[in-house]
N, C-alpha and C. Protein backbone atom coordinates (compact mmCIF):
# COMPACT_ATOMS: atom_id res chain seq x y z
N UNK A 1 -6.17 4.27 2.50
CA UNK A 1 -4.74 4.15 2.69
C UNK A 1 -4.02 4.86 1.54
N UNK A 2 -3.07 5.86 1.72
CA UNK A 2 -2.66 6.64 0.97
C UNK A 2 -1.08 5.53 0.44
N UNK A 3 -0.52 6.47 -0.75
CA UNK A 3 0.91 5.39 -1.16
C UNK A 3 1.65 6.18 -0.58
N UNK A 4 2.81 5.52 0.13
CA UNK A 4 4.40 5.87 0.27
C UNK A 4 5.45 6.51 -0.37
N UNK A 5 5.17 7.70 -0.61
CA UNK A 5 5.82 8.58 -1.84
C UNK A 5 7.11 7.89 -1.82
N UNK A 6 8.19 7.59 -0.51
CA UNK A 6 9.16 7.04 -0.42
C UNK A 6 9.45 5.85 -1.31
N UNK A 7 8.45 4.89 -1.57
CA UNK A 7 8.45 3.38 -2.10
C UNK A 7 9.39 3.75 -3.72
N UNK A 8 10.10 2.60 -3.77
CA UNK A 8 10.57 3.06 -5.48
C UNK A 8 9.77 2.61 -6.38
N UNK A 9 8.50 1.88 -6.07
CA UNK A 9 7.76 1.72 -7.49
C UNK A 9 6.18 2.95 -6.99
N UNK A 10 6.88 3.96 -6.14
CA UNK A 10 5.36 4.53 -6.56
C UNK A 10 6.36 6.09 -6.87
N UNK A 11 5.09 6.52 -8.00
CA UNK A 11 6.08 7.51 -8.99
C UNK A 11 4.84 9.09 -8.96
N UNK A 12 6.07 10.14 -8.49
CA UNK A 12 5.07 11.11 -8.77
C UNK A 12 4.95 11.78 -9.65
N UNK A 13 3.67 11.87 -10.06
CA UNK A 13 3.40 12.44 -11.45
C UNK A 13 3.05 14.33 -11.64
N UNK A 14 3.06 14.68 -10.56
CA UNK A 14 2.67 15.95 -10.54
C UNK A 14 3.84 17.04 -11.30
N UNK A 15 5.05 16.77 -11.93
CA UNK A 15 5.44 17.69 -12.83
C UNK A 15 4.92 17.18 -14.31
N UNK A 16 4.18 16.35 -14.62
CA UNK A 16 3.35 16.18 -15.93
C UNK A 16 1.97 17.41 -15.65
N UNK A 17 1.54 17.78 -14.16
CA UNK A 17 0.35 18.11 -14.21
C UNK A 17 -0.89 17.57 -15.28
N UNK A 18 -1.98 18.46 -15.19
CA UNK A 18 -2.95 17.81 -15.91
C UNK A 18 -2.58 18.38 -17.41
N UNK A 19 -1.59 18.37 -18.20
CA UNK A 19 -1.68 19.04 -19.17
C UNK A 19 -1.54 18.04 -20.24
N UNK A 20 -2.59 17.73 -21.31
CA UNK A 20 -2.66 16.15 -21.93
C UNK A 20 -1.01 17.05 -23.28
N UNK A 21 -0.58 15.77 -23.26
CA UNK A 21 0.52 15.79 -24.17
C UNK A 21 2.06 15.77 -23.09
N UNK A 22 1.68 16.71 -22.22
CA UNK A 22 2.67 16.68 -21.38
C UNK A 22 3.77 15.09 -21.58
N UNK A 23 5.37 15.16 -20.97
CA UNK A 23 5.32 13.57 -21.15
C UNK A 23 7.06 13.82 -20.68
N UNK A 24 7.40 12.78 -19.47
CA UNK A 24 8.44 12.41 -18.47
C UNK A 24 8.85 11.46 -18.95
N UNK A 25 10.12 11.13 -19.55
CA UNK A 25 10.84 9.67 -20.05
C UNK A 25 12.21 9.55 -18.31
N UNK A 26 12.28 8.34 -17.58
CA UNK A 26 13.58 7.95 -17.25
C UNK A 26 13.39 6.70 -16.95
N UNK A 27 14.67 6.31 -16.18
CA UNK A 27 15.32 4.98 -15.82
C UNK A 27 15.76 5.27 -14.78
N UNK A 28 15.23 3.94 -14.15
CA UNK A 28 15.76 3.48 -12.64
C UNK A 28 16.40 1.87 -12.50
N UNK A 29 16.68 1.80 -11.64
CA UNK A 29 16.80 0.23 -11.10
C UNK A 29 16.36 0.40 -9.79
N UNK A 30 15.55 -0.66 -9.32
CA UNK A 30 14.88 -0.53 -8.15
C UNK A 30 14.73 -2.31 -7.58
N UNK A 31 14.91 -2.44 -6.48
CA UNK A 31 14.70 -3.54 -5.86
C UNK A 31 13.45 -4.43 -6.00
N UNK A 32 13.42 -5.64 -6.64
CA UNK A 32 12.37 -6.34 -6.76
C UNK A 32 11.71 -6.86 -5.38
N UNK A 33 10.31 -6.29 -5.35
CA UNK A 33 9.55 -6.74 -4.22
C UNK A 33 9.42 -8.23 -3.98
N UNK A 34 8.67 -8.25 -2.89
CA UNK A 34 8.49 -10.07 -2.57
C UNK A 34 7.35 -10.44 -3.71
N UNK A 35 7.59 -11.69 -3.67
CA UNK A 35 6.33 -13.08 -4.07
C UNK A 35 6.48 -12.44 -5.69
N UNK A 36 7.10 -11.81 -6.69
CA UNK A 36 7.48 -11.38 -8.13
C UNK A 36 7.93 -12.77 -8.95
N UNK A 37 6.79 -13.67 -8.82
CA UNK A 37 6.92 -14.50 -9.88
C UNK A 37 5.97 -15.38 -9.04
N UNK A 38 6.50 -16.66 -9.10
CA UNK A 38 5.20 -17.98 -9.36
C UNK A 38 6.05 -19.09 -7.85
N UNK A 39 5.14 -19.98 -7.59
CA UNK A 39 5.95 -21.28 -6.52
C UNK A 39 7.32 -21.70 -7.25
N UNK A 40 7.24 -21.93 -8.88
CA UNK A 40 8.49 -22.92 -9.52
C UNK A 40 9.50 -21.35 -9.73
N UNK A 41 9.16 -20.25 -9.90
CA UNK A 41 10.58 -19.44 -10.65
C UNK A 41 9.91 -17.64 -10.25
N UNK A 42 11.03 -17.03 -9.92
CA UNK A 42 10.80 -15.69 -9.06
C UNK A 42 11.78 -14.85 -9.34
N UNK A 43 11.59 -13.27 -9.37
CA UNK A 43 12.49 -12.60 -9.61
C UNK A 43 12.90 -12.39 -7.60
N UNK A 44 14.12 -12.92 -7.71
CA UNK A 44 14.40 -13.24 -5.75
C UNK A 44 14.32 -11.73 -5.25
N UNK A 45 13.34 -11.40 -3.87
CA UNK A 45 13.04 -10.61 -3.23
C UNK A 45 14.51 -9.99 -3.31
N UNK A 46 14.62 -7.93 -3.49
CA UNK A 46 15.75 -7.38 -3.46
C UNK A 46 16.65 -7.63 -4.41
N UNK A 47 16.54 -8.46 -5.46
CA UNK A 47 17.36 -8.59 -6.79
C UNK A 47 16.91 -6.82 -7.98
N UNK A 48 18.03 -6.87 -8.51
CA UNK A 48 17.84 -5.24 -9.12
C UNK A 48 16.78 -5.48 -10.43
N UNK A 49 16.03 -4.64 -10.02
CA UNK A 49 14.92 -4.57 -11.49
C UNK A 49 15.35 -3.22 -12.51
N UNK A 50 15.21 -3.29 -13.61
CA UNK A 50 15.78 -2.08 -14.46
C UNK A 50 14.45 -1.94 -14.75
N UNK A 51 13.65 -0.87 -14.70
CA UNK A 51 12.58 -0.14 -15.51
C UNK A 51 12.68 0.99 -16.62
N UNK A 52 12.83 1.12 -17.64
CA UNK A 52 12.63 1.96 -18.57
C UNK A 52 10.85 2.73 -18.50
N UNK A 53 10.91 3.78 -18.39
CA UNK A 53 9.60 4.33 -18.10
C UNK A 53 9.17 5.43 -19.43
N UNK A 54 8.13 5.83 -19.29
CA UNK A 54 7.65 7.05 -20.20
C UNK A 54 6.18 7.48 -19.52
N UNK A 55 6.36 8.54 -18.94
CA UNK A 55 5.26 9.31 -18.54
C UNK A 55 4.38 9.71 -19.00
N UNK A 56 2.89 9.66 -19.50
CA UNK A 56 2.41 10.83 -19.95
C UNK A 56 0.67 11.28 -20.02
N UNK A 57 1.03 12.34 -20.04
CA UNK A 57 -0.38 13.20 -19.25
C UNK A 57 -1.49 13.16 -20.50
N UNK A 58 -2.57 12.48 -20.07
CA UNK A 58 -3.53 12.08 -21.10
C UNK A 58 -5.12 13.01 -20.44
N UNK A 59 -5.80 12.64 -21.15
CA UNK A 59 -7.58 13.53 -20.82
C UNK A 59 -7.98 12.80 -19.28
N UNK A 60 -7.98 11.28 -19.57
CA UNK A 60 -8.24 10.49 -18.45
C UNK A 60 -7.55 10.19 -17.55
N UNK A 61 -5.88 10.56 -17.31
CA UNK A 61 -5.10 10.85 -16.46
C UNK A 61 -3.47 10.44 -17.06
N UNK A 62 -2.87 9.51 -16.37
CA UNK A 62 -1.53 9.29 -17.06
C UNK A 62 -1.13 8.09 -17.46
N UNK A 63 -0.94 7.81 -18.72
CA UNK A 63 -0.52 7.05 -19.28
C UNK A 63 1.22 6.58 -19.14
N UNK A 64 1.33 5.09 -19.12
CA UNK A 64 2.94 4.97 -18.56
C UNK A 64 3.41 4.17 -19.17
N UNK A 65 3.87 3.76 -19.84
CA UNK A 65 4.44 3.13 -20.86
C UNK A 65 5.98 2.53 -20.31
N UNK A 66 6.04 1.25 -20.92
CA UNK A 66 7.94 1.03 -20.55
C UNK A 66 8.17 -0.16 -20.64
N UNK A 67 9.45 -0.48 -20.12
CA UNK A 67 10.14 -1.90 -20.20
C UNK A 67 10.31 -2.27 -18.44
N UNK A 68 10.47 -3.48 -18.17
CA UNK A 68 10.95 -4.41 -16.77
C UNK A 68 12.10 -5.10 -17.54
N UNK A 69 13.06 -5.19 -16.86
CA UNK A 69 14.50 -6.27 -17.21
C UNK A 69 14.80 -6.68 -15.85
N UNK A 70 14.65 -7.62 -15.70
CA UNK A 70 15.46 -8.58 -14.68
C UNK A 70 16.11 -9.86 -14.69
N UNK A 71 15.95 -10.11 -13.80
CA UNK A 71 16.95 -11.80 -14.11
C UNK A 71 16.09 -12.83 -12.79
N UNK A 72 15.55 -14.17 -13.46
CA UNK A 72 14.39 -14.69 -12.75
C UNK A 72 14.64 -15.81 -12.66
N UNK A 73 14.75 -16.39 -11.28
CA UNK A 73 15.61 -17.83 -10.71
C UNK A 73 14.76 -18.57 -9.93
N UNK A 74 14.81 -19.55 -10.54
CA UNK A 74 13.80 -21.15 -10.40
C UNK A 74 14.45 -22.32 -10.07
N UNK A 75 13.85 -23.46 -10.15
CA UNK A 75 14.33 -24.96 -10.13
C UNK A 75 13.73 -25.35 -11.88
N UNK A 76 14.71 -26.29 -12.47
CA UNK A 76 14.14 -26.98 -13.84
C UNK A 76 13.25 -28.01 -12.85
N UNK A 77 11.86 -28.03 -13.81
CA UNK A 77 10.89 -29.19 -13.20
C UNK A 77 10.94 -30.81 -13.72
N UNK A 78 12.59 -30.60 -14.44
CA UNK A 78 12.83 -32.10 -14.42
C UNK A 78 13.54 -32.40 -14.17
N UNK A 79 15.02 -31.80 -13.35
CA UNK A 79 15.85 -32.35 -12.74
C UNK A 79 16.22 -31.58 -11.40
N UNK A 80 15.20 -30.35 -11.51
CA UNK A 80 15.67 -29.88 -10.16
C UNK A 80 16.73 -28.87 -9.83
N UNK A 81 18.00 -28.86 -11.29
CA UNK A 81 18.66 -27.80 -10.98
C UNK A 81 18.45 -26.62 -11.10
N UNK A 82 19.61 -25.54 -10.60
CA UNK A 82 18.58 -24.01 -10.83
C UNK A 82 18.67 -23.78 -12.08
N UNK A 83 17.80 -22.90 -12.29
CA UNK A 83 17.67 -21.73 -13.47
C UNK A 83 17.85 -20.52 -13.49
N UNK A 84 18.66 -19.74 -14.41
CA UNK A 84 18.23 -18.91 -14.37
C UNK A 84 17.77 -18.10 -15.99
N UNK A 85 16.83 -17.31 -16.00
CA UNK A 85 15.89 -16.87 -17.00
C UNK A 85 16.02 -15.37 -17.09
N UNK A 86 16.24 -14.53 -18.12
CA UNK A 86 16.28 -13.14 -18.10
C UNK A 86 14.68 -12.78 -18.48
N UNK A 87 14.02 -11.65 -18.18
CA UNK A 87 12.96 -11.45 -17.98
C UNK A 87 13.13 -9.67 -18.80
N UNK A 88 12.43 -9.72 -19.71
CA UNK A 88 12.92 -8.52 -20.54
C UNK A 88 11.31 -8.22 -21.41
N UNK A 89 10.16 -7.73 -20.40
CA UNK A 89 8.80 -7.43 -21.14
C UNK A 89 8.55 -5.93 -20.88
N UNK A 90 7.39 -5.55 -21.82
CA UNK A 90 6.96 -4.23 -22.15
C UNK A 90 5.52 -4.17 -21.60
N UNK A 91 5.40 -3.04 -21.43
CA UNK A 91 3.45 -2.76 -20.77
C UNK A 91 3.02 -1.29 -20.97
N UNK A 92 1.98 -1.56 -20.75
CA UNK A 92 1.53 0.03 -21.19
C UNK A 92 -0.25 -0.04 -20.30
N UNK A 93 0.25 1.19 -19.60
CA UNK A 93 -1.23 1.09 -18.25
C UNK A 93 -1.23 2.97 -17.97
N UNK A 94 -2.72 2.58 -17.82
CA UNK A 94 -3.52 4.06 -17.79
C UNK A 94 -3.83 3.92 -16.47
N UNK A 95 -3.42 5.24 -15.81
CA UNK A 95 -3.50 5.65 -14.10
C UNK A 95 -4.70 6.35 -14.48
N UNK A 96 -6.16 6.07 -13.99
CA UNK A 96 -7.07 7.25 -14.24
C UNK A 96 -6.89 8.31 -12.88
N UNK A 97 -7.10 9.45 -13.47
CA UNK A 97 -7.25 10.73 -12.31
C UNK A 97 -8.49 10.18 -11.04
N UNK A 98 -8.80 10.75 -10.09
CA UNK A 98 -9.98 10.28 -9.54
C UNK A 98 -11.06 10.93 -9.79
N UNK A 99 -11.31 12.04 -9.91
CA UNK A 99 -12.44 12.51 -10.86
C UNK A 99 -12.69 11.92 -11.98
N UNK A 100 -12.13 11.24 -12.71
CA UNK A 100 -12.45 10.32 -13.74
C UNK A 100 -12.65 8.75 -13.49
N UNK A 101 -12.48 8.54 -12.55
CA UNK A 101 -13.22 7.16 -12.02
C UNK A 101 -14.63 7.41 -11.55
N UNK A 102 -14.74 8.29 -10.62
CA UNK A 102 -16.00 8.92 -10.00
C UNK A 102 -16.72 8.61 -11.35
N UNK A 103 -16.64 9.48 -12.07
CA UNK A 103 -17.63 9.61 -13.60
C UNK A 103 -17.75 8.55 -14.29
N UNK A 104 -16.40 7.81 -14.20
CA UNK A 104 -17.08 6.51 -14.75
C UNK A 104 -17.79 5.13 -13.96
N UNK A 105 -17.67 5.47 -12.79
CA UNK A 105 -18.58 4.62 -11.89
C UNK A 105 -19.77 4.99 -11.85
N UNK A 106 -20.40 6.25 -11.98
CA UNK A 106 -21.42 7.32 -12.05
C UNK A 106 -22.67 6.91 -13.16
N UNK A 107 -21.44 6.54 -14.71
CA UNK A 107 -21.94 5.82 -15.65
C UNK A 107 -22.07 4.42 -15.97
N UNK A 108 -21.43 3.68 -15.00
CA UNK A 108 -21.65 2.49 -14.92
C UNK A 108 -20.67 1.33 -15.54
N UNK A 109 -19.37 2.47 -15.35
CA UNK A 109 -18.28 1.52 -16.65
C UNK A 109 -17.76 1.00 -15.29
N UNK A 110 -17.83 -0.61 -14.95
CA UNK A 110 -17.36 -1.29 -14.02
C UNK A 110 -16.20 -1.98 -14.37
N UNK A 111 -14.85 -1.53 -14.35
CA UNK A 111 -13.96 -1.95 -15.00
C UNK A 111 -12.90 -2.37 -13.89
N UNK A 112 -12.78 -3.52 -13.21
CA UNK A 112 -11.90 -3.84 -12.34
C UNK A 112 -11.31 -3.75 -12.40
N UNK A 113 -10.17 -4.02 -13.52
CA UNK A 113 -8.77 -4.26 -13.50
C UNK A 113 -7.88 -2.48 -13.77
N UNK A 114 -8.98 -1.41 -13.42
CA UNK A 114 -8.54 -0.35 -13.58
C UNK A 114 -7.38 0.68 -12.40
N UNK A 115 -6.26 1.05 -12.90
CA UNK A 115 -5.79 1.36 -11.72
C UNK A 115 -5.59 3.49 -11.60
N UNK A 116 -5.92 3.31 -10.79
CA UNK A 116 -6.74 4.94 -10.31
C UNK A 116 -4.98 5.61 -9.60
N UNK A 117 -4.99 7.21 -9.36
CA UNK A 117 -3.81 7.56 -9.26
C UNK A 117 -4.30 8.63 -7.98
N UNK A 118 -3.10 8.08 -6.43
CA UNK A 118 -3.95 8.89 -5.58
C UNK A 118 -2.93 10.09 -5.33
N UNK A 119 -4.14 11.01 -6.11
CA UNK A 119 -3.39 12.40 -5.45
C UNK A 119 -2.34 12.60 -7.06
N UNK A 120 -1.20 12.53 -6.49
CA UNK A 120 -0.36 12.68 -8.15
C UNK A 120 0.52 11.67 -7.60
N UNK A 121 0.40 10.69 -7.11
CA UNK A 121 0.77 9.45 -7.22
C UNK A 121 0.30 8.16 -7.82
N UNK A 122 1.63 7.12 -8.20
CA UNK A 122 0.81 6.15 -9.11
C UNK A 122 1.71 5.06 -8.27
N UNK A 123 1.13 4.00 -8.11
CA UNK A 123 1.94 2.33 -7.38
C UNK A 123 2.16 1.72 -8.78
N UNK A 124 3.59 1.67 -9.27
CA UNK A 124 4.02 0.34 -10.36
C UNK A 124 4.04 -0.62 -10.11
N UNK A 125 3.75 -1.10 -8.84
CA UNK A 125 3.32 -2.93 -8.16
C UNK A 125 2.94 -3.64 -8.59
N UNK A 126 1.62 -3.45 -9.24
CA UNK A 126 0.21 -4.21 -9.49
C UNK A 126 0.69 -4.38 -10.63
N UNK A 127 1.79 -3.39 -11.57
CA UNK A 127 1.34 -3.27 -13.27
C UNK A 127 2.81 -4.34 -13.10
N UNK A 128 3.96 -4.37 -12.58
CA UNK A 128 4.88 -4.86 -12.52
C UNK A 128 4.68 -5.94 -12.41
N UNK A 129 3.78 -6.76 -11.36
CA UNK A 129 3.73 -8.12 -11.59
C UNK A 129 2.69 -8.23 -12.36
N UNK A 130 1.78 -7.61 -12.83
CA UNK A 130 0.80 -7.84 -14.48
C UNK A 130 1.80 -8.31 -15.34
N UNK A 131 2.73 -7.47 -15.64
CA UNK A 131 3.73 -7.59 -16.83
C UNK A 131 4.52 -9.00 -16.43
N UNK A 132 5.20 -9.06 -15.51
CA UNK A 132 6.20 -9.82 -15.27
C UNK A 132 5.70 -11.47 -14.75
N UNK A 133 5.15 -11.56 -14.04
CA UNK A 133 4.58 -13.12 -13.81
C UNK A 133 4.39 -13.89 -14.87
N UNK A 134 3.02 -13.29 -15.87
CA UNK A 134 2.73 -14.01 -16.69
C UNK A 134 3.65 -14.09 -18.39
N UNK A 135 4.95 -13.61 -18.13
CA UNK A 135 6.37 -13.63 -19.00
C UNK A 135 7.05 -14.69 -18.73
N UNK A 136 7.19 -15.22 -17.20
CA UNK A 136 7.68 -16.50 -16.55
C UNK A 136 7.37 -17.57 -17.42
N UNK A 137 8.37 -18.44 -17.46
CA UNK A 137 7.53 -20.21 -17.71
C UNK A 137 7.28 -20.66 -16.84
N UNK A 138 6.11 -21.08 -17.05
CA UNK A 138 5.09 -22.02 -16.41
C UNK A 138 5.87 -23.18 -16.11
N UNK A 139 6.61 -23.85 -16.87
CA UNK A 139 7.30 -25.12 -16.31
C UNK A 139 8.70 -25.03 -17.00
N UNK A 140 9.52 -23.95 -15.94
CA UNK A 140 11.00 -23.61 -16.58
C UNK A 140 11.96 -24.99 -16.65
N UNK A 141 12.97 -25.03 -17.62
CA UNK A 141 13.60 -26.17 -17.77
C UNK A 141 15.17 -25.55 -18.16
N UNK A 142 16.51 -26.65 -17.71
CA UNK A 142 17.39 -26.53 -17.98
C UNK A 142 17.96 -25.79 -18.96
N UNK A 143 17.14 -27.07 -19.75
CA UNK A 143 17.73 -26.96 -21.34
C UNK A 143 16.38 -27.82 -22.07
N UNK A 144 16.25 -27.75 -22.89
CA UNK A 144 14.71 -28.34 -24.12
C UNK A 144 15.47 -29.80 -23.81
N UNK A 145 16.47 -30.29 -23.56
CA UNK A 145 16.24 -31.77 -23.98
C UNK A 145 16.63 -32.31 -22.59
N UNK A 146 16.18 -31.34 -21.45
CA UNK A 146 16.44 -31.94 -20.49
C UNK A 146 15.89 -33.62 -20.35
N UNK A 147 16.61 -34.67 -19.77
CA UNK A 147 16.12 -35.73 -19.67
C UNK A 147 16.14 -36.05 -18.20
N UNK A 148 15.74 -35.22 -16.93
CA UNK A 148 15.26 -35.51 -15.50
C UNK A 148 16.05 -36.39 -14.75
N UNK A 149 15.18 -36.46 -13.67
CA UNK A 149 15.51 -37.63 -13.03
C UNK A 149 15.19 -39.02 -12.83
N UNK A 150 16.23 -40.05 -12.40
CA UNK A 150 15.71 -41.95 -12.29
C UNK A 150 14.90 -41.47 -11.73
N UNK A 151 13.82 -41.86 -12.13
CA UNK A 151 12.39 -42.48 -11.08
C UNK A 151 12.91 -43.44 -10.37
N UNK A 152 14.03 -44.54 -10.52
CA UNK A 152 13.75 -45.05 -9.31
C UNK A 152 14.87 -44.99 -7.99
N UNK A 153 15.94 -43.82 -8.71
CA UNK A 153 17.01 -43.35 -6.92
C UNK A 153 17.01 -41.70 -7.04
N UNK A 154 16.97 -41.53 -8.40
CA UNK A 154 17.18 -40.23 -8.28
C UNK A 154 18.11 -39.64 -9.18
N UNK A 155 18.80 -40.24 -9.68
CA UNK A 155 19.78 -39.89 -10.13
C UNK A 155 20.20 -38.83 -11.33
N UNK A 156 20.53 -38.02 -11.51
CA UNK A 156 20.62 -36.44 -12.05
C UNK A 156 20.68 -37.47 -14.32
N UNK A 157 20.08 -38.06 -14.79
CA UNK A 157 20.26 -38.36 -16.40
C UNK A 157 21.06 -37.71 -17.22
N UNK A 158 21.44 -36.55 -16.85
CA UNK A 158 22.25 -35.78 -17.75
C UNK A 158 23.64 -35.96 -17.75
N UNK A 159 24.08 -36.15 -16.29
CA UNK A 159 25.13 -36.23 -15.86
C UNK A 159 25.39 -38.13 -16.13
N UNK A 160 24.77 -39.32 -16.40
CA UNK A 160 24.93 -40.18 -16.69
C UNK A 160 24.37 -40.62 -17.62
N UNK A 161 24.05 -41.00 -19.06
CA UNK A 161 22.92 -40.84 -20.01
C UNK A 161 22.76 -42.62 -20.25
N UNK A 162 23.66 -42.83 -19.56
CA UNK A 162 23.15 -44.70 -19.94
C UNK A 162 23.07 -45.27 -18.29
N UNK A 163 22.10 -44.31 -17.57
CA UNK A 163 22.04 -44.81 -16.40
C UNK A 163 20.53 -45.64 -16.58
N UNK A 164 20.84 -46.97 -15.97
CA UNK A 164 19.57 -47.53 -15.96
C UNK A 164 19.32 -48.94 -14.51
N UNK A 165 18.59 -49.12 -14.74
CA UNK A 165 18.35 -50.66 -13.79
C UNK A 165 17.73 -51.80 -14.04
N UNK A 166 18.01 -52.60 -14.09
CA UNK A 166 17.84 -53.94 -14.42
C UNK A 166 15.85 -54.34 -13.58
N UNK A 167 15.21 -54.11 -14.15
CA UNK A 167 13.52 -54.44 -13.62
C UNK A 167 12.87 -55.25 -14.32
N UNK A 168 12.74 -56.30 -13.12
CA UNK A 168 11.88 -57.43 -14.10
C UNK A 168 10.18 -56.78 -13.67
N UNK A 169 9.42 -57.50 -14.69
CA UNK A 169 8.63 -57.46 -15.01
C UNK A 169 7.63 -58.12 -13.68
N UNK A 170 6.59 -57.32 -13.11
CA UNK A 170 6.31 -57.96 -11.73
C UNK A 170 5.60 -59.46 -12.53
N UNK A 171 4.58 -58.94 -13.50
CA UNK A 171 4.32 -60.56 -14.24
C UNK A 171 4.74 -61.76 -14.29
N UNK A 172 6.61 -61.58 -14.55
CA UNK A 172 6.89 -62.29 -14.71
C UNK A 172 7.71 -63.23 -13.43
N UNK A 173 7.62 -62.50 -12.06
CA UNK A 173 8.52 -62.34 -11.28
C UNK A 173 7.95 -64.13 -10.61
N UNK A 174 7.15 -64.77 -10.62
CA UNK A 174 6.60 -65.58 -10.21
C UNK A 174 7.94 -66.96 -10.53
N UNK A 175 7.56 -66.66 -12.13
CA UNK A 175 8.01 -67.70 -13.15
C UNK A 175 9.69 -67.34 -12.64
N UNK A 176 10.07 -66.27 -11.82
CA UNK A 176 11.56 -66.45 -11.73
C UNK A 176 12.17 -67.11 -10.62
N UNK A 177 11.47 -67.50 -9.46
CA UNK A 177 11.81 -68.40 -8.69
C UNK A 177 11.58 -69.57 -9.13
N UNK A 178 11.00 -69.81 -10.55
CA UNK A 178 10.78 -71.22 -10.57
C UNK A 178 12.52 -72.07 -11.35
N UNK A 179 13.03 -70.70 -11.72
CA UNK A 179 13.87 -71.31 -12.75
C UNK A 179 15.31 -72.00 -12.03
N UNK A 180 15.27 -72.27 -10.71
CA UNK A 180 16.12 -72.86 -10.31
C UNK A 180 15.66 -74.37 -9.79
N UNK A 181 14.35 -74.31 -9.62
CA UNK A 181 13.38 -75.46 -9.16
C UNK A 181 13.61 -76.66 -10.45
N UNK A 182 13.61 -77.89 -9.58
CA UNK A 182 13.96 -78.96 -10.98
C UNK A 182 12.72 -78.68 -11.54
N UNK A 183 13.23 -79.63 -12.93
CA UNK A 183 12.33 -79.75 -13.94
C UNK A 183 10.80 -80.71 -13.58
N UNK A 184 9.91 -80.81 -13.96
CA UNK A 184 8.66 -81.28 -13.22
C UNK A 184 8.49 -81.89 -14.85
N UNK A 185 8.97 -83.22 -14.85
CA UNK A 185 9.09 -83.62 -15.99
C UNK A 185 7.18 -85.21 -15.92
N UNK A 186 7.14 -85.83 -16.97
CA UNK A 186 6.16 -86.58 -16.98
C UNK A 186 6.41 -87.85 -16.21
N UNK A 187 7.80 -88.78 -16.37
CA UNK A 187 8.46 -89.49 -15.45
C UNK A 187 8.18 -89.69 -13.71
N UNK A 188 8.24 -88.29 -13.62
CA UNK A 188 8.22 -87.64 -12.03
C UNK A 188 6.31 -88.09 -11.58
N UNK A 189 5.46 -87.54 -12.46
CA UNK A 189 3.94 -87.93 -12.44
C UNK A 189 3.80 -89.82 -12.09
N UNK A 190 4.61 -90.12 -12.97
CA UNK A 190 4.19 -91.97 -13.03
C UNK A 190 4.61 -92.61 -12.26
């Protein structure tokens, strides 16, 4: 399956040609693809991504260097309201030529996480959510002192900070029907 020269994260490299030193600097903004983040916080499908890029033509193919800036919207995982998070990371990933994969499969360098360039095209997909997912928090929050929600209606803590409820103790809950019951005095025995 060949790439979509059309797509905005696949980039053609063929005015670097193979000439090592060679080297393409620009900027785009391009539409953030689907599933670009995690279940709790996502850069939302079609929100504008800014890429800062740098091209450049190396022995083993092209080297790409740059920045992702976006803006990345979640739920806080203790009260539920949204978030939102600016997303502002750097990466740096080697497109090997395909004659240079050949040779290194040839020799036995089994390197999975390697991404190969078809033709004089390269997909920024794979490297985009490399960079960007694992920049996310894992468990995004309001604010650091968020204090959640009642466990027992729901109720938003921030917005009431002396919200509480009166809970007896199931232990003791026995001894509380007794306290209207007369007294069971020694008199009463004889």
């Amino acid at each position: 399956m060949h790439l979509d020269p059309r797509s905005p994260l696949v980039l053609d490299t063929r005015e670097l040609g193979r000439r090592p030193g060679a080297m393409a600097s620009f900027s785009r903004t391009v539409e953030a693809p689907e599933d670009l983040g995690t279940e709790v916080i996502r850069v939302p499908t079609g929100a504008p991504v800014r890429l800062d890029l740098r091209l450049e033509s190396v022995m083993e193919g092209v080297l790409v260097s740059g920045s992702v800036t976006a803006q990345a919207v979640g739920a806080c995982v203790r009260c539920l309201e949204e978030v939102h998070v600016p997303v502002d990371v750097s990466f740096q990933e080697l497109f090997a030529y395909t004659d240079r994969v050949v040779h290194a499969d040839e020799v036995g360098d089994d390197d999975d996480d390697r991404h190969e360039l078809d033709g004089d095209l390269l997909d920024l997909d794979p490297v985009l959510r490399d960079a960007v997912v694992p920049a996310l928090p894992f468990q995004p929050v309001c604010r650091v002192d968020c204090p959640g929600l009642c466990s027992e209606c729901g109720a938003r803590l921030a917005d009431d900070p002396t919200h509480h409820h009166e809970v007896q103790d199931p232990r003791w809950a026995a001894l509380a029907g007794l306290a209207g019951a007369p007294a069971d005095t020694d008199e009463k025995r004889n």
